[in-house]
Every structure is written in C-alpha cells, then in structure tokens.
Protein backbone atom coordinates (compact mmCIF):
# COMPACT_ATOMS: atom_id res chain seq x y z
CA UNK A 1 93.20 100.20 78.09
CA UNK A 2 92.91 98.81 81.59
CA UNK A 3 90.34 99.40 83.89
CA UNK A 4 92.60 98.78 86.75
CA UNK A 5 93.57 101.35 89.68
CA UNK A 6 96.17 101.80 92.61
CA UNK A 7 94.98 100.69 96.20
CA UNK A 8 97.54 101.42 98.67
CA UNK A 9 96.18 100.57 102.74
CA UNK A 10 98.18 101.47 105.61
CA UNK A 11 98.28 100.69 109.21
CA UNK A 12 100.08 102.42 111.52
CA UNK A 13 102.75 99.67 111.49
CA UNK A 14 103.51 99.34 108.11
CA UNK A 15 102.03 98.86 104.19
CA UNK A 16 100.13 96.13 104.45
CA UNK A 17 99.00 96.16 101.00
CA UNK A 18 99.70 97.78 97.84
CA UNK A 19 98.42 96.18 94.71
CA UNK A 20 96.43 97.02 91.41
CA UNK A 21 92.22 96.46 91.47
CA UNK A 22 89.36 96.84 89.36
CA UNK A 23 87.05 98.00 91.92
CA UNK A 24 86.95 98.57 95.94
CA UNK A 25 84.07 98.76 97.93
CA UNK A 26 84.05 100.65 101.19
CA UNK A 27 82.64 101.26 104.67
CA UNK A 28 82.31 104.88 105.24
CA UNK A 29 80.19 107.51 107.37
CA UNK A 30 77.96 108.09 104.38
CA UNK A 31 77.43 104.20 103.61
CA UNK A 32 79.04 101.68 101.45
CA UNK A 33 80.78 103.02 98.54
CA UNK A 34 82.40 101.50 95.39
CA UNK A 35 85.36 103.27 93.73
CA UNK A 36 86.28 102.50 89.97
CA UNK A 37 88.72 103.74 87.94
CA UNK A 38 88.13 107.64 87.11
CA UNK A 39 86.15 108.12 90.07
CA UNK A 40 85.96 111.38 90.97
CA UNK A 41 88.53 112.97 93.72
CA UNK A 42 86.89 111.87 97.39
CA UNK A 43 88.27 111.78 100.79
CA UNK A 44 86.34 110.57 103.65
CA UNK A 45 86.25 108.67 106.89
CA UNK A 46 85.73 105.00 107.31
CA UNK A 47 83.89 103.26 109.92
CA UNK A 48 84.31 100.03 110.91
CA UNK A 49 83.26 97.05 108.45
CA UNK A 50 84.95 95.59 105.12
CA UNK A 51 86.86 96.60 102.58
CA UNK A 52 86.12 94.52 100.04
CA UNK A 53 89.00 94.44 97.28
CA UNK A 54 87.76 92.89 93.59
CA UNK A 55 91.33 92.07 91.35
CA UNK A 56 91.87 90.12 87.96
CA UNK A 57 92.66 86.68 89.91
CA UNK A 58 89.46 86.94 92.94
CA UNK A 59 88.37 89.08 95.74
CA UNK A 60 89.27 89.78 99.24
CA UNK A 61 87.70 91.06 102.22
CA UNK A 62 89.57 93.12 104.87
CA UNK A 63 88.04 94.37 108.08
CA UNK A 64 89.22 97.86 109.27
CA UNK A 65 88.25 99.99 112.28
CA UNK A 66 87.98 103.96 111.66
CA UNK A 67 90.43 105.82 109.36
CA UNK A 68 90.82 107.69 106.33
CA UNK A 69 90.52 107.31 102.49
CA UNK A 70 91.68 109.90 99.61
CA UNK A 71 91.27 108.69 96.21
CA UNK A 72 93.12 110.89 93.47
CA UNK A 73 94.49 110.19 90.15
CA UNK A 74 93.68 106.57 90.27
CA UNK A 75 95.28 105.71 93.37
CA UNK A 76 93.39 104.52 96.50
CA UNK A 77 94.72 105.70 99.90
CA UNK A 78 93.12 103.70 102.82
CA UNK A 79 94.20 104.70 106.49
CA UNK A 80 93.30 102.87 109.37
CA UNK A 81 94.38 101.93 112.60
CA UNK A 82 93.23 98.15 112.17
CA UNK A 83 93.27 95.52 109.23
CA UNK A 84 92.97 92.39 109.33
CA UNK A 85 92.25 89.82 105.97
CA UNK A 86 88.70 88.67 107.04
CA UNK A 87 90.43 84.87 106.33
CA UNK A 88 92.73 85.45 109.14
CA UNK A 89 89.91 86.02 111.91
CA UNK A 90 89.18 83.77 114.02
CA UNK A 91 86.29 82.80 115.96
CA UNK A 92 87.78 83.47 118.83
CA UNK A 93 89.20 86.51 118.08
CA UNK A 94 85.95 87.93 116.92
CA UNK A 95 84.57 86.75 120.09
CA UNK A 96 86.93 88.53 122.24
CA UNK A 97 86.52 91.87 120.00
CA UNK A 98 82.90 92.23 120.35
CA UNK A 99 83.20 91.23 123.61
CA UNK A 100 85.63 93.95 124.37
CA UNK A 101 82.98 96.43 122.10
CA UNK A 102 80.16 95.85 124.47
CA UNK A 103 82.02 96.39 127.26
CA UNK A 104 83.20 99.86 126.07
CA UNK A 105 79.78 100.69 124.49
CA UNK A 106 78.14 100.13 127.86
CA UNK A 107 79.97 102.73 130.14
CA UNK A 108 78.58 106.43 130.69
CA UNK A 109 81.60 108.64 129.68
CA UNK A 110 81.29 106.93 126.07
CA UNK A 111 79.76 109.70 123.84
CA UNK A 112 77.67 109.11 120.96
CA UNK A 113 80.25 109.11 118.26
CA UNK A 114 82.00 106.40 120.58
CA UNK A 115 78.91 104.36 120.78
CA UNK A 116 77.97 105.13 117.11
CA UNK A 117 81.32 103.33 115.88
CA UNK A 118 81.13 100.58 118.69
CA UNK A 119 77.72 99.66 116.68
CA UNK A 120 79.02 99.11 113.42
CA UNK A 121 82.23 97.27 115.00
CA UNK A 122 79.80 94.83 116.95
CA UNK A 123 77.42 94.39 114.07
CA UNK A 124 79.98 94.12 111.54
CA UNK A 125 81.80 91.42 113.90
CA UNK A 126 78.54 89.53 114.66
CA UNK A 127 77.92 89.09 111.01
CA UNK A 128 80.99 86.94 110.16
CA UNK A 129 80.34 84.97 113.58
CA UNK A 130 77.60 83.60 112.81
C-alpha cells in the first residue's frame, strides 16, 4: 500500500503544481507542520517561508507568501498568492524582495499583522541569502 498523497498548489494564475508526495512540510501561523498520509482533516493559513515537498525521486523547496491550506481525504490544497521553486530565486531577486519588505514594514499605517508577516518574509528571505 503506498504511503503517498495528493498535493495540489495554486497561484492565482494558474496550477503550478500537482503531483503525488510522501510528506509536505509547511509554514503556517501555528509553526512548521508536516502532513503525511492519513493526517487528520486541517485547514489553516500559511505565512510566508517554505514549503518543503519530499517525493519518491528527491525533495523540493518552494517559497510562498500568505494563503491557505485544506488537507482532506489525502489530498493537499495549498493557496497562495506567491510561489516560487526556491532554485529559481535569485540573488537579486531576493535582494530586491526584502528590500521592498523593509520598506513596507517601516511605515506607520502598517498594522501588526502587516508587520508580523513582513518578519517572516524578511527572515525567511535573509536565510537563503546568505
């Protein structure tokens, strides 16, 4: 019997993947969190960070921004307004993302939701920049 499950994540764009996994590790409000087949029903909000996608042949990483997830009957729903393979970022564009953070993390109408998700963006970023 396989211990393999449905992940299906969606930007507003398009599918931009839909494949079968052994395990997927999240960034949510609550902290990380690893799904495995015959986990129980969840939906929650994501933050920003990595999904990080474990399948027979490797392992991927994919940064997101904030969105959803609803897992149900072995299938993985992941929502979110940005995703990007973390392969496919590049220095500069990293750069110019935390820069652009900052800059919106620093003005006084932000609110503290606004700044709490800024924080985890810019942290998150900083980490694969080094």
């Amino acid at each position: 019997m396989s211990d393999n499950f449905n992940l299906e994540i969606i930007r507003p764009d398009k599918t931009y993947l839909k494949t079968e996994v052994k395990e997927v590790t999240i960034p949510a409000f609550e902290g990380l969190m690893t799904i495995l087949k015959d986990h129980i029903h969840l939906v929650t909000f994501l933050r920003p960070g990595f999904i990080v996608v474990k399948k027979v042949n490797g392992i991927e990483e994919f940064y997101v921004e904030e969105g959803t997830v609803e897992f149900s009957n072995n299938n993985l729903l992941i929502l979110s307004s940005l995703v990007k393979n973390k392969k496919d970022l590049s220095s500069e564009e990293i750069s110019k993302m935390i820069t652009e953070a900052k800059e919106k993390i620093n003005k006084d109408a932000v609110d503290d939701k606004i700044k709490y998700i800024l924080s985890y963006k810019i942290n998150t970023l900083e980490e694969i920049n080094q």
